[in-house]
Protein backbone atom coordinates (compact mmCIF):
# COMPACT_ATOMS: atom_id res chain seq x y z
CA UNK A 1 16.49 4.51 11.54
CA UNK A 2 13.25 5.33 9.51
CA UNK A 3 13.64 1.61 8.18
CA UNK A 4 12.92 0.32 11.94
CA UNK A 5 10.24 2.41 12.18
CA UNK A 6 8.47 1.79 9.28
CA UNK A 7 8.64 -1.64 9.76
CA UNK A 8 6.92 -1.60 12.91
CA UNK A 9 4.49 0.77 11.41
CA UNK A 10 3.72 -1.73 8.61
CA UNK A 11 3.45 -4.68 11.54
CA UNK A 12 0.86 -2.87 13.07
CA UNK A 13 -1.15 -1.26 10.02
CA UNK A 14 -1.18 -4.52 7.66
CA UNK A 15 -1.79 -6.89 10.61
CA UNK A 16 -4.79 -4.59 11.31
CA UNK A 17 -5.93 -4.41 7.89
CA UNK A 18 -5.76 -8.25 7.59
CA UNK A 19 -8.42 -8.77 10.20
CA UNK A 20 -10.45 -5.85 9.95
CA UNK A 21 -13.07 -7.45 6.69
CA UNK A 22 -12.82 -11.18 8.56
CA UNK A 23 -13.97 -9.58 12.15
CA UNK A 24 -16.74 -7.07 10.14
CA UNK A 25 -17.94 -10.49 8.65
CA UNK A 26 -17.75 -13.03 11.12
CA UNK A 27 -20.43 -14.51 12.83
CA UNK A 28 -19.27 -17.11 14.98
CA UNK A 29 -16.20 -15.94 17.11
CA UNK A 30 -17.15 -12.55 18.74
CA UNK A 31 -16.85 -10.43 15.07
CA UNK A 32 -19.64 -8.37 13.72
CA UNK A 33 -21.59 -10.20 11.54
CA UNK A 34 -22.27 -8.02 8.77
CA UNK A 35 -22.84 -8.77 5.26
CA UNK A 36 -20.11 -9.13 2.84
CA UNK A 37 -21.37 -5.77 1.42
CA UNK A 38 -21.23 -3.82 3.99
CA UNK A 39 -17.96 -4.66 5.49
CA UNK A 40 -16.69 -4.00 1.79
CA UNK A 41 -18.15 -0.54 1.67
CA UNK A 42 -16.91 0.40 5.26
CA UNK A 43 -13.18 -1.42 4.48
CA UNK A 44 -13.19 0.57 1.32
CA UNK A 45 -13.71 4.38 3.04
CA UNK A 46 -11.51 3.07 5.58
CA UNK A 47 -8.50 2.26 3.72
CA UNK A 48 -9.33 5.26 1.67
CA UNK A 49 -9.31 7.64 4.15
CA UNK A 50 -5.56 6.35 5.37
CA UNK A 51 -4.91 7.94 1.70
CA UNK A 52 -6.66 10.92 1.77
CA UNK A 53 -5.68 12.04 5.38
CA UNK A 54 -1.98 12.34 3.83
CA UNK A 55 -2.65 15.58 1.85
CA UNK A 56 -3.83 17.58 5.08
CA UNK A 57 -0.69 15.80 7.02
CA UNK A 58 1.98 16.38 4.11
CA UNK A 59 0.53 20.54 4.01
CA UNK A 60 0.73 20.70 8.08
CA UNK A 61 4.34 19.45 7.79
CA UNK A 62 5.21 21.88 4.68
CA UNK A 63 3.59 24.80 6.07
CA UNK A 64 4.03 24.06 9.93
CA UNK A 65 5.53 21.10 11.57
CA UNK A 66 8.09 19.83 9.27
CA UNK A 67 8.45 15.92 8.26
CA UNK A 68 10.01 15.28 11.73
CA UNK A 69 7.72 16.40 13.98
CA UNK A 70 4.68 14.84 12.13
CA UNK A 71 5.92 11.48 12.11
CA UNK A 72 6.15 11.99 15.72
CA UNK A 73 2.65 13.38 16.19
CA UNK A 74 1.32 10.37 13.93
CA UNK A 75 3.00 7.51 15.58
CA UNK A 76 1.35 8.69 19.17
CA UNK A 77 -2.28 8.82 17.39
CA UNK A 78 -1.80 5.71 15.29
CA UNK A 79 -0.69 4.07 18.58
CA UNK A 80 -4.01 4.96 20.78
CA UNK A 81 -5.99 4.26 17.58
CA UNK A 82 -4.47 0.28 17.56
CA UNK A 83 -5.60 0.39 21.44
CA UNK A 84 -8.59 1.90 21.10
CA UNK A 85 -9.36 -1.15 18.54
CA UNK A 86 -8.58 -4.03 20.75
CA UNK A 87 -11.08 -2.42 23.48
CA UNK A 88 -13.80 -4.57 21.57
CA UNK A 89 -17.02 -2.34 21.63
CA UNK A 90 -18.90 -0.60 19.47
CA UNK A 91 -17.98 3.04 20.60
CA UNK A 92 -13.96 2.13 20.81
CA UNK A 93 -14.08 0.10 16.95
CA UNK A 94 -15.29 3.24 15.30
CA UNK A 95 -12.95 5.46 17.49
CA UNK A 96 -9.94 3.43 16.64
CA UNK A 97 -10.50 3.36 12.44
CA UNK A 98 -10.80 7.41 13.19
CA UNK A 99 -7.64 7.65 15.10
CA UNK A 100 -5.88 5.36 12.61
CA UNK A 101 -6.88 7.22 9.67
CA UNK A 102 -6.01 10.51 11.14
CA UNK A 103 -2.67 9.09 12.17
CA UNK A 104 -1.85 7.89 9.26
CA UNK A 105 -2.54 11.22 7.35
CA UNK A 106 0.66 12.61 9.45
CA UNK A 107 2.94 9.16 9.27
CA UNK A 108 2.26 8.04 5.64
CA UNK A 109 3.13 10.88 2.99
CA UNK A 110 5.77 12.33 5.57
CA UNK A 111 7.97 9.33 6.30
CA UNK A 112 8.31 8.81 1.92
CA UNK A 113 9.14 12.59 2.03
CA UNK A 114 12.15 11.65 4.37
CA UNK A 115 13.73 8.81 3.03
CA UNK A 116 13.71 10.89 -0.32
CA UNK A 117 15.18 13.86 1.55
CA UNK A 118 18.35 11.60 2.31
CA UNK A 119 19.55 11.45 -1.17
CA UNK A 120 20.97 14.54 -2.60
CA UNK A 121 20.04 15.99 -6.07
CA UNK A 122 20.87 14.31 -8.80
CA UNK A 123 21.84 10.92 -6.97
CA UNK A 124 21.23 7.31 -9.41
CA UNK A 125 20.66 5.36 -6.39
CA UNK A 126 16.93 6.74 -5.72
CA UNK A 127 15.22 4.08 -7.41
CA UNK A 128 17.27 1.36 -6.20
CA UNK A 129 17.22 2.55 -2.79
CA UNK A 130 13.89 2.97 -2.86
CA UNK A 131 13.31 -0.63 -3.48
CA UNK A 132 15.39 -1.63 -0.75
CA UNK A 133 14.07 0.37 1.44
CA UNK A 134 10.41 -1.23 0.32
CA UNK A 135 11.39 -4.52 0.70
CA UNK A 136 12.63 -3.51 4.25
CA UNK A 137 9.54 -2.36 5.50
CA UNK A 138 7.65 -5.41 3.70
CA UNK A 139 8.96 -7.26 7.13
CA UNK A 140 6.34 -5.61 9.06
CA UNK A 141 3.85 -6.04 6.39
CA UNK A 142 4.69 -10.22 6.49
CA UNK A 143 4.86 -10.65 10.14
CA UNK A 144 2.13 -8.42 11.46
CA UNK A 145 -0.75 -10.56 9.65
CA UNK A 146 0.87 -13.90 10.56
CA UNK A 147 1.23 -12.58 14.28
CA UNK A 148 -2.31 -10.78 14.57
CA UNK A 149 -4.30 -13.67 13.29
CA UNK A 150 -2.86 -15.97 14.87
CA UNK A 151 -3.43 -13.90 18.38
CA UNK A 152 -7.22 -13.34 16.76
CA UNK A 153 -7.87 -16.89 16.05
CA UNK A 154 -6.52 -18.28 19.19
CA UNK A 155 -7.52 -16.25 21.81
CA UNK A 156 -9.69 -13.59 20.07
CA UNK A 157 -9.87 -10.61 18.12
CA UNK A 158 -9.06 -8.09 20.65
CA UNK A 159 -5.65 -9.76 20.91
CA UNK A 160 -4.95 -9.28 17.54
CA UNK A 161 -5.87 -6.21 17.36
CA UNK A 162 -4.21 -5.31 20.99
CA UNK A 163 -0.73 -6.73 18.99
CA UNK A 164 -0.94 -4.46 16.10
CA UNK A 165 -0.76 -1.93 18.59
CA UNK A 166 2.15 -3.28 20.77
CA UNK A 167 4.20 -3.18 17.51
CA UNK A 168 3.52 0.78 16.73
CA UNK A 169 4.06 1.47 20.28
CA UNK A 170 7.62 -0.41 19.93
CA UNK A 171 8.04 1.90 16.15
CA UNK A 172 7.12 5.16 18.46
CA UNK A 173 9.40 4.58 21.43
CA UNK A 174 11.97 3.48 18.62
CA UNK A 175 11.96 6.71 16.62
CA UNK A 176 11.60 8.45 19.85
CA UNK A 177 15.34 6.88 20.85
CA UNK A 178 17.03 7.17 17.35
CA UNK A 179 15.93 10.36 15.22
CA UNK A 180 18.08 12.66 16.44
CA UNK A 181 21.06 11.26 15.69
CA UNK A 182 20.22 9.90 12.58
CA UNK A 183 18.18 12.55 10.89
CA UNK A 184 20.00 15.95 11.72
CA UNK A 185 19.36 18.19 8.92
CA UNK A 186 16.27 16.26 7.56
CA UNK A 187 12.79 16.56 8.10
CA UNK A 188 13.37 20.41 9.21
CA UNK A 189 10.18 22.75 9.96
CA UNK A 190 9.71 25.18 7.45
CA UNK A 191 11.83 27.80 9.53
CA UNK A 192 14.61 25.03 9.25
CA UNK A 193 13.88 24.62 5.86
CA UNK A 194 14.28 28.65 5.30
CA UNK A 195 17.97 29.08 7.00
CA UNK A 196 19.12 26.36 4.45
CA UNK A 197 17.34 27.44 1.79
CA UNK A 198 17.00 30.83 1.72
CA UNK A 199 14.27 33.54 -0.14
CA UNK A 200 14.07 30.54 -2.65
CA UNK A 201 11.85 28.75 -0.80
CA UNK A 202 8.93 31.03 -1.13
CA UNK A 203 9.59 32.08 -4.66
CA UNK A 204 6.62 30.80 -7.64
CA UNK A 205 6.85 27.60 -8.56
CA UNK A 206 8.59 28.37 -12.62
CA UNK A 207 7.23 27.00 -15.50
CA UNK A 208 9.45 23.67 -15.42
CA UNK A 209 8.08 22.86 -12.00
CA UNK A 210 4.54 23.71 -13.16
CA UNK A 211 5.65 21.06 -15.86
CA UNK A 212 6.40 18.49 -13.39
CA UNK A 213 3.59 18.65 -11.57
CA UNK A 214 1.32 17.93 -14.14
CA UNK A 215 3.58 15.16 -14.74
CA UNK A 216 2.53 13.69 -11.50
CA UNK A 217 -0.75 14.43 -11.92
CA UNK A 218 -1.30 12.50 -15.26
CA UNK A 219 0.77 9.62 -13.54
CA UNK A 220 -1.60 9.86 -10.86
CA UNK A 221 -4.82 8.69 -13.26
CA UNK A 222 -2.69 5.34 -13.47
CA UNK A 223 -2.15 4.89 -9.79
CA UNK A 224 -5.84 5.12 -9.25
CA UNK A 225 -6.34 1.81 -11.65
CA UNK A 226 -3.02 0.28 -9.75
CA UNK A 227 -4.81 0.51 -6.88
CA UNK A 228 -8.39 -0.18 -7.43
CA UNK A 229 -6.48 -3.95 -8.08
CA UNK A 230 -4.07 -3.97 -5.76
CA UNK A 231 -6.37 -3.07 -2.87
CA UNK A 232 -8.52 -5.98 -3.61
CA UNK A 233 -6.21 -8.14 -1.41
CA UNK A 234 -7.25 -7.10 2.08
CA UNK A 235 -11.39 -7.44 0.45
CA UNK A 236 -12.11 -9.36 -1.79
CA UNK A 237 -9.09 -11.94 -1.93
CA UNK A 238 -9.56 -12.18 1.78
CA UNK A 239 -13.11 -12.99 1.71
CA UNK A 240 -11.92 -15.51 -1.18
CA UNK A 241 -9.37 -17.34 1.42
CA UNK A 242 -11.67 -17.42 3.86
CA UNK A 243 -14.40 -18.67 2.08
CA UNK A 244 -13.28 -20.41 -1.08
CA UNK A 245 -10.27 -21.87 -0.58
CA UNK A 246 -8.38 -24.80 1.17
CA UNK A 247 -7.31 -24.18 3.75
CA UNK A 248 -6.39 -27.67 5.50
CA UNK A 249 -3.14 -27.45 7.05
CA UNK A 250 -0.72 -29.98 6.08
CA UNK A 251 1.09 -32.28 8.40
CA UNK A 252 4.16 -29.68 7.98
CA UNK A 253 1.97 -26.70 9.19
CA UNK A 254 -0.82 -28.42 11.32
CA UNK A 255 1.66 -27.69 14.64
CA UNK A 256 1.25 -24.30 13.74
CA UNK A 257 -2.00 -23.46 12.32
CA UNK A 258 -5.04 -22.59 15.28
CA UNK A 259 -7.39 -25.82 14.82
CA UNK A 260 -5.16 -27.45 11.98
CA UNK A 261 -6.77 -24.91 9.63
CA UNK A 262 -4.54 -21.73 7.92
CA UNK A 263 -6.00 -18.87 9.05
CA UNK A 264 -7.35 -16.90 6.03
CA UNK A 265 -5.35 -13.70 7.14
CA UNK A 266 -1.92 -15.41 7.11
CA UNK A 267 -2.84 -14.98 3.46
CA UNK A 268 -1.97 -11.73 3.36
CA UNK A 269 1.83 -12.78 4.09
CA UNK A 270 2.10 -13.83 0.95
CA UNK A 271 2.94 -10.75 -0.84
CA UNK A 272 5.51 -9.49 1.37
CA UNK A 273 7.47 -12.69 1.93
CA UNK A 274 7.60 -12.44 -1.88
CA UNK A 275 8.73 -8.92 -1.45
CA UNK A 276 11.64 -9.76 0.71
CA UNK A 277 12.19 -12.32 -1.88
CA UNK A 278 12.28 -10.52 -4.78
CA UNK A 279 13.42 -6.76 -3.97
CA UNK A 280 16.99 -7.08 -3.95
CA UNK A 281 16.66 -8.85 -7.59
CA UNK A 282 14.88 -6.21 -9.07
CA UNK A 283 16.91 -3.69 -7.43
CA UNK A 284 19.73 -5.11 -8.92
CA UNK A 285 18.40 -5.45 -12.50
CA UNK A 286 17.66 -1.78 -12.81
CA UNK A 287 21.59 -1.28 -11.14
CA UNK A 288 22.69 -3.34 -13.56
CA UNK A 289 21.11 -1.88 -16.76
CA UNK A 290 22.13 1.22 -15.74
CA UNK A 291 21.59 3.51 -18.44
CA UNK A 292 19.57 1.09 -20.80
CA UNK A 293 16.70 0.46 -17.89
CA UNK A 294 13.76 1.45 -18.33
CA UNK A 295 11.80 5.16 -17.78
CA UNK A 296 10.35 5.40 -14.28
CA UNK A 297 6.98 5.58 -16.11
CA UNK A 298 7.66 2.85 -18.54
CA UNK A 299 8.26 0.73 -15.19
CA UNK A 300 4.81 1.49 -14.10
CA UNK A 301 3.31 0.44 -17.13
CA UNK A 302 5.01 -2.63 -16.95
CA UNK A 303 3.87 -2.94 -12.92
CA UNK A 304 0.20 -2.53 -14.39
CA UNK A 305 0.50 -5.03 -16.85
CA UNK A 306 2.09 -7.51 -14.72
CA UNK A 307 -0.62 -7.46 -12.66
CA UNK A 308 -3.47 -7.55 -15.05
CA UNK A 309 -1.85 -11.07 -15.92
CA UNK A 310 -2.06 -12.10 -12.21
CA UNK A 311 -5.69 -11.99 -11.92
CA UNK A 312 -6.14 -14.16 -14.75
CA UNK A 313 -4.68 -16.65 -12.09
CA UNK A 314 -7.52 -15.64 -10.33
CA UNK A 315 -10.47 -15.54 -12.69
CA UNK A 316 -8.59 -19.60 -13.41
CA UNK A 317 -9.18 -19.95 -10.35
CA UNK A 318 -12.26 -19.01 -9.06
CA UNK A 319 -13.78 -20.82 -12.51
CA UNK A 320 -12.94 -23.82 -10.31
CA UNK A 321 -14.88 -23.06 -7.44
CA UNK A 322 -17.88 -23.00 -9.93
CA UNK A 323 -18.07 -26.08 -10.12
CA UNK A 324 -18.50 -26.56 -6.47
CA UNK A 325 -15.19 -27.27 -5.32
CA UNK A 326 -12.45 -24.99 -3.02
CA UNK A 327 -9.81 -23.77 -4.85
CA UNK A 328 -6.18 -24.88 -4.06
CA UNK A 329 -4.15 -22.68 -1.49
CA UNK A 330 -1.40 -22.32 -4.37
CA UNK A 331 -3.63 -20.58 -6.53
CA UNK A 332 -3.43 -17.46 -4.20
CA UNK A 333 0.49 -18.31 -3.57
CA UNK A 334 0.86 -18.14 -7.74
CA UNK A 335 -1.46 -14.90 -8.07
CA UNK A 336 0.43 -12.75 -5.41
CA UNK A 337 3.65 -14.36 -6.85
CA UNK A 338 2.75 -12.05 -10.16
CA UNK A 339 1.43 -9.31 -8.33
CA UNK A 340 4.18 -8.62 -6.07
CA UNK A 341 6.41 -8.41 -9.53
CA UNK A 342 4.13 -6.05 -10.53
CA UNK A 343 3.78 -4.16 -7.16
CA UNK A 344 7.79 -4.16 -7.17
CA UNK A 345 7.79 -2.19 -11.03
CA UNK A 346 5.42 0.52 -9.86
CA UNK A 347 5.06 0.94 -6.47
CA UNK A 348 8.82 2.08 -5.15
CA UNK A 349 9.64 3.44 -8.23
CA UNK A 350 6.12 5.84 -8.34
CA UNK A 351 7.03 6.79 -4.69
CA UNK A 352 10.34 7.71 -5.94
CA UNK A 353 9.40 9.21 -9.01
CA UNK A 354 7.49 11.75 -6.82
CA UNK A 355 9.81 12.79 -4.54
CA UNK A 356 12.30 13.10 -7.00
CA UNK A 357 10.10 15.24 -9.50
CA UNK A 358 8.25 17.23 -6.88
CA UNK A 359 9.97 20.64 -5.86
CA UNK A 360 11.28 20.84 -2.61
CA UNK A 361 8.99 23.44 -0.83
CA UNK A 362 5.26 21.15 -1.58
CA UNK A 363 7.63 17.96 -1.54
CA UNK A 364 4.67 16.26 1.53
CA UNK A 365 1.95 17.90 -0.19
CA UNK A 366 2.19 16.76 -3.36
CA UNK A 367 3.14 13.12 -2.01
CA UNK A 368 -0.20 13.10 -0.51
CA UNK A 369 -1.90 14.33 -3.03
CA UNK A 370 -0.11 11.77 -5.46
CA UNK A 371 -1.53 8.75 -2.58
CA UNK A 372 -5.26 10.72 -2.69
CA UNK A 373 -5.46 8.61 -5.58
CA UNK A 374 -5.35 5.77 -3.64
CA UNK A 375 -8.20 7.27 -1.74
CA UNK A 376 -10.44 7.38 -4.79
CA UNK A 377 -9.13 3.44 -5.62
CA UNK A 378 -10.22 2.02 -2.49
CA UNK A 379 -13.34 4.02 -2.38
CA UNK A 380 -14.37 2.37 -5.84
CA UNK A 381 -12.73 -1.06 -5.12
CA UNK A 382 -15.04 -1.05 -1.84
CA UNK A 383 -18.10 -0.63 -3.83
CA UNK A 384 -16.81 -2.83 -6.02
CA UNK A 385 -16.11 -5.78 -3.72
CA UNK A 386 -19.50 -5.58 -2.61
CA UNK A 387 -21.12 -6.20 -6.06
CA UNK A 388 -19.21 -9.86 -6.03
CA UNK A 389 -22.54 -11.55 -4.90
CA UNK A 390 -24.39 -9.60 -7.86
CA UNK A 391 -21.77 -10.08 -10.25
CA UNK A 392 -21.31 -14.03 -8.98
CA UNK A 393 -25.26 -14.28 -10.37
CA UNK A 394 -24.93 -12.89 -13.52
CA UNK A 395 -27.35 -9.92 -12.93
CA UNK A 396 -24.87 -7.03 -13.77
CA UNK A 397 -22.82 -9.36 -16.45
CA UNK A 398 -21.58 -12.62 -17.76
CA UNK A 399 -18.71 -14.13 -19.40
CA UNK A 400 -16.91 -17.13 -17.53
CA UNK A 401 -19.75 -17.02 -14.38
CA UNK A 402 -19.67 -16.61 -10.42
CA UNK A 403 -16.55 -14.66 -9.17
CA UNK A 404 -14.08 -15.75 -12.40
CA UNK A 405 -16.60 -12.49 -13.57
CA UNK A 406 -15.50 -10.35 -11.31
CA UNK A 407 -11.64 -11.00 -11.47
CA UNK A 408 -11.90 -10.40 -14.78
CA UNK A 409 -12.65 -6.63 -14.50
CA UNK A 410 -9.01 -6.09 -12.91
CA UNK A 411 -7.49 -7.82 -16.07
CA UNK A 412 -9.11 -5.66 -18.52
CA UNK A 413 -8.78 -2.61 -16.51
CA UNK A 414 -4.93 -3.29 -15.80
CA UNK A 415 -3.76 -4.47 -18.92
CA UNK A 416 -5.50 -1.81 -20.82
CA UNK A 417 -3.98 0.87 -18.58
CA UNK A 418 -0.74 -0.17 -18.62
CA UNK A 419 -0.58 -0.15 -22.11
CA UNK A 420 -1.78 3.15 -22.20
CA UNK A 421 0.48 4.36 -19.95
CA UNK A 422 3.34 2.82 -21.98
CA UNK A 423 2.18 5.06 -25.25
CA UNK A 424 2.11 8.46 -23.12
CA UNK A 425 5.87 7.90 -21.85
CA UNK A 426 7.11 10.05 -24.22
CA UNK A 427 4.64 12.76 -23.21
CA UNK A 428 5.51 12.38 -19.54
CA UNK A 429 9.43 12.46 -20.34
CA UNK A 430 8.78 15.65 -22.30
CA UNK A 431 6.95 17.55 -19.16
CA UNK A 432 9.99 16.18 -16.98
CA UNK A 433 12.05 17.81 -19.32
CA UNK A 434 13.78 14.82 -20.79
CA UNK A 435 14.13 13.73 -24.04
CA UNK A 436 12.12 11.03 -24.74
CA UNK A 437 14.64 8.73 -25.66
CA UNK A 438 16.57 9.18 -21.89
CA UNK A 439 15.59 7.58 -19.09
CA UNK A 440 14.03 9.36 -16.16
CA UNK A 441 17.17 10.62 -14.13
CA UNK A 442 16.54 12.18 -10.48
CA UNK A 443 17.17 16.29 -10.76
């Protein structure tokens, strides 16, 4: 049940996000026409905020509402935030990123919580199931951009933006239908929570849980890096398919494609078709290893690594456009090919590693406090993106010239965290209370 109405949550979000930096920057079809700057800066607090707005959402659902009830509550705000977007002026645009962001802070940390909260203590299929349940979601992530742009390009933006909001009002009415058959017993209010639990659940937290927690929180310095990368794809890699790459549309795609030309959001596809792709395979190596897989934080590392070596696809290939010319769609195909590898190492398996290590009673507070990192990411990586032009010109630095420069940052800053984070595993098995030659088991 919550994988139907995630995905339809992840339609309408990511299709969103997709269009949000190309309608901030265009100038020719009805979009705002601001500078690539700008639109970075507000994209960045944006995105942010849908990461910060968790912490207050996971402590009203610990304290008050329960993970149930807040999914509810954010699926009817997220919905007339979607709506409010595709309304098309000036008063409704800012209205709509507000009620997103706000409904997001009650959907985002709680609906994790939840699909943690279906595995009992102790169970070895967290981090596989996990996965799955990422690469199930990852439909709505692939088909919301390729259905929103294509509404946005063909018959405006406000259709696009009016879809992404059709799709969370089909998630709402869905979860509306189906919860209460499917999630008895989970996602209970904190007076539910109490019956089942008893006087435990307001006990102090004991010095192993104080461990854990700062186990999250030291894991949490690496998620900010993760994400000051990963983010770049809805800024700065969509400004770089819209702008500097090919985007012809072959004879195979041209009955397709608005005006024979790919639109630069379909871009964003890429990733999650290479999620669906690629989940169930990396799900079933760490089955298959079993014992011998690798720590939850070791995974991680790996994640950060692996994407540190897809920008250098990037920096390869915006070196190319230095020379004057557009780079080749398949650059961006190869680069997200990488990244999603490394997206599938850390991602599900840092979601899970929270839920599993949190205790029960701050379970949607500390998952939002784990994505407030994220916050922090996309602030930076907003500020970031728009330095390209100054970076592009050499005023700030130079190594390889124009935007090569700037991909280059996200190579050095990934691989060097990742292996940083692969020297402190031991010290993060030892506050989980492992030794450091086990792997990270669920308790």
């Amino acid at each position: 049940m919550l994988f139907f109405t995630e995905l339809w949550e992840r339609f309408a979000y990511y299709g969103m996000r997709a269009l949000l930096i190309l309608y901030l920057i265009d100038t020719a079809t009805g979009g705002l026409g601001w500078s690539q700057e700008t639109a970075s800066r507000l994209y960045g607090w944006f995105v942010g905020l849908t990461y910060l707005t968790p912490v207050a959402g996971g402590w009203l659902a610990d304290r008050f509402l329960g993970t149930n009830r807040s999914l509810l509550v954010g699926g009817v705000i997220l919905t007339l935030g979607y709506f409010s977007l595709a309304l098309g002026t000036g008063l409704s645009f800012y209205a709509g990123l507000a009620l997103v962001a706000v409904g997001t802070g009650f959907f985002k940390a709680n609906v994790h919580t939840m699909v943690g909260q279906l595995y009992p203590p102790g169970d070895p299929r967290r981090d596989s199931g996990f996965t799955l349940y990422y690469m199930g979601i990852n439909l709505g992530a692939f088909f919301g951009p390729l259905v929103c742009a294509w509404l946005a390009v063909r018959y405006g933006w406000s259709y696009g933006f009016g879809a992404a909001g059709s799709g969370m009002a089909v998630g709402l009415l869905f979860y509306l239908w189906a919860r209460g058959e499917s999630l008895r017993g989970v996602g209970l209010s904190p007076r539910g929570r109490a019956a089942a639990a008893g006087p435990r659940l307001h006990t102090a937290l004991t010095p192993a849980e104080r461990q854990r927690i700062m186990a999250i929180g030291l894991i949490t310095v690496f998620v900010v890096v993760f994400w000051l990368a990963y983010e770049q794809a809805g800024s700065s890699l969509n400004v770089f398919a819209a702008r500097r790459t090919d985007r012809a549309a072959g004879a195979w795609l041209a009955w397709l494609a608005p005006n024979g030309e790919i639109p630069a959001a379909w871009f964003q596809s890429i990733n999650p078709f290479f999620v669906l792709l690629l989940a169930p395979a990396v799900a079933g190596l760490w089955q298959r290893l079993g014992d011998r897989a690798p720590s939850t934080p070791a995974k991680m590392a790996l994640g950060l690594i692996l994407l540190g070596l897809a920008y250098t696809v990037m920096v390869a290939g915006a070196a190319q456009g230095n020379h004057g010319s557009l780079a080749s769609p398949w650059v961006l195909v190869a680069f997200y090919l990488i990244y999603t590898l490394g997206e599938l190492c850390f991602l599900p398996v840092g979601i899970s590693f929270v839920s599993q290590t949190a205790p029960a009673r701050l379970a949607s507070m500390l998952m939002g406090i784990w994505l407030t990192a994220n916050f922090v990411a996309n602030l930076i990586g907003g500020y970031l993106a728009g330095m390209v032009q100054r970076i592009e010109s050499g005023e700030i630095f130079r190594v390889f010239g124009g935007q090569a420069d700037f991909f280059l940052i996200f190579v050095v800053l990934c691989l060097t965290a990742g292996g940083l984070l692969g020297l402190l595993v031991p010290a993060i098995r030892r506050l989980m209370g492992e030794p450091a030659s086990a792997v990270v088991r669920p308790t």
